[in-house]
Protein backbone atom coordinates (compact mmCIF):
# COMPACT_ATOMS: atom_id res chain seq x y z
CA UNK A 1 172.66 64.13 -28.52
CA UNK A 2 172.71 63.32 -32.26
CA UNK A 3 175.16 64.54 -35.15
CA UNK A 4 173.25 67.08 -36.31
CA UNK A 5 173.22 69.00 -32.57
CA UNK A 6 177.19 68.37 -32.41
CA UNK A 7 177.41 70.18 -35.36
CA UNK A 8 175.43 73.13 -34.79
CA UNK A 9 176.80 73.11 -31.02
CA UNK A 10 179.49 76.08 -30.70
CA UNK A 11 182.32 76.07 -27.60
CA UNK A 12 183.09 79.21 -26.27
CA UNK A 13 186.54 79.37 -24.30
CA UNK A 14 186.78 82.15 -21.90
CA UNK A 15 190.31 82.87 -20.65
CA UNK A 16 191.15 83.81 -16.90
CA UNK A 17 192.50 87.01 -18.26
CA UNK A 18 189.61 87.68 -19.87
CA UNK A 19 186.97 86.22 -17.17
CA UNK A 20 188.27 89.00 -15.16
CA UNK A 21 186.65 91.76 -16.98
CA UNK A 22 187.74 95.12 -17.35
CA UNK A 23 185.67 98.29 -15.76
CA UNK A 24 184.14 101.03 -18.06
CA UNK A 25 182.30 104.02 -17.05
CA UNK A 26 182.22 105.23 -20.62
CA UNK A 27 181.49 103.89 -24.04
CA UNK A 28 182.73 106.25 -27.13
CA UNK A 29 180.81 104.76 -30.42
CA UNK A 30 182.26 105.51 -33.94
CA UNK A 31 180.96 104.21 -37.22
CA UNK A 32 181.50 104.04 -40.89
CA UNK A 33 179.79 102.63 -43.72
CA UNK A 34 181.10 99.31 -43.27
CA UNK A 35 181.79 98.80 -39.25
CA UNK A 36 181.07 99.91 -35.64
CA UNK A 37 183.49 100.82 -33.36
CA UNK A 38 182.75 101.08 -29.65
CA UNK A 39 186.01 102.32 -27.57
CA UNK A 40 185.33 101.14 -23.59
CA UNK A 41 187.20 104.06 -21.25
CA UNK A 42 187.32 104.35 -17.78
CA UNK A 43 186.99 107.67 -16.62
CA UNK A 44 188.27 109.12 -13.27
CA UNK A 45 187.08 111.90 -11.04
CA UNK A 46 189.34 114.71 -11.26
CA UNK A 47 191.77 113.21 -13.89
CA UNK A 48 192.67 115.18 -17.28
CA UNK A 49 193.44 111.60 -19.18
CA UNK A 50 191.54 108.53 -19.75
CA UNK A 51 192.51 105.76 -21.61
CA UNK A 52 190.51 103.23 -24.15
CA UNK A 53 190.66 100.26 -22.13
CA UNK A 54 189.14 97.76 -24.77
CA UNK A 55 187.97 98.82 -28.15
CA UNK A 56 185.36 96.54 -30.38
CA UNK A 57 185.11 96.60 -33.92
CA UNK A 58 181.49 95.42 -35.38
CA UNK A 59 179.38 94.42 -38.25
CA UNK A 60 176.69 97.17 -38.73
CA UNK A 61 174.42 94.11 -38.58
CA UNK A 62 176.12 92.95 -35.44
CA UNK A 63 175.70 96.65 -33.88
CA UNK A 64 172.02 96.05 -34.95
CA UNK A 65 172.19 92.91 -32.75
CA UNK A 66 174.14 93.69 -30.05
CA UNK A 67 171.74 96.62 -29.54
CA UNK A 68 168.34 94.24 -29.36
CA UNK A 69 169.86 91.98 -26.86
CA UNK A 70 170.93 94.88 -24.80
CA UNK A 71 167.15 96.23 -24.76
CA UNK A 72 166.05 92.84 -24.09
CA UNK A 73 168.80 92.09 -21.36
CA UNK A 74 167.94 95.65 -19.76
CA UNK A 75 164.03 94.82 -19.80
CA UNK A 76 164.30 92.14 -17.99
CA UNK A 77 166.43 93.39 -15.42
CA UNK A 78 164.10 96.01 -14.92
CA UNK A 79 161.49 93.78 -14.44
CA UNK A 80 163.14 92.03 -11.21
CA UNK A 81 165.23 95.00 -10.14
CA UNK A 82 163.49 97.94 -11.25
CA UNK A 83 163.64 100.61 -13.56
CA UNK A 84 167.68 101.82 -13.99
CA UNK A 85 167.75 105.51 -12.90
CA UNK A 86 169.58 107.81 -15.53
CA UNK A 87 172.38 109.72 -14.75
CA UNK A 88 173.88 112.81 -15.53
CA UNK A 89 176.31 112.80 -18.59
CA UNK A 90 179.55 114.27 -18.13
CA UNK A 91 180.75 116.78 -19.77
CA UNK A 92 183.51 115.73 -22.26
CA UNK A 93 183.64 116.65 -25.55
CA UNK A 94 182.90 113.70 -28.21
CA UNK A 95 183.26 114.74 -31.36
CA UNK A 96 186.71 113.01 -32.37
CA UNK A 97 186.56 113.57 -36.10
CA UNK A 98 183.41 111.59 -37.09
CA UNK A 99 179.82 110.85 -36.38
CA UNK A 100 179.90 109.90 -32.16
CA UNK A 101 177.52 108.83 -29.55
CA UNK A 102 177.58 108.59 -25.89
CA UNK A 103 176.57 105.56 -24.13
């Protein structure tokens, strides 16, 4: 490898903490002129309270690319797996003062 690739080359550390993930079931998405916001909740049957178990703060440009390699990601998943069936939404209300989506 020469100097030029070493430089360019970027390490990534990923923590054991982190490695181990944490499970969402629903993504609230927020937004203002200058950032995204995506707040990751889990959401249990037959329980009044959910909490934001990892919130991510973006770049509208990162949004922008974030949401390409998700379509591209999904594609080809559905090309070995199958097309991903839809499911219903639930019913929670989302508007928590500002422009929301579901996801």
């Amino acid at each position: 490898m020469d100097e030029n690739q070493n430089q360019n080359q970027l390490n990534i550390e990923l923590t054991e903490e982190i490695a181990d993930g944490i499970y969402s079931n629903l993504a609230i998405i927020t937004h203002s002129t200058s950032e995204f916001v995506i707040d990751f909740v889990k959401v249990m049957p037959g329980v009044p309270k959910a909490k934001v178990k990892s919130r991510i703060l973006l770049t509208p440009q990162h949004a922008k690319r974030l949401m390409g390699a998700l379509a591209e990601n999904i594609q080809k998943y559905e090309a070995v797996h199958g097309a991903i069936k839809q499911t219903e939404s639930i019913g929670l209300p989302m508007n928590f003062g500002g422009p929301t989506a579901q996801a």
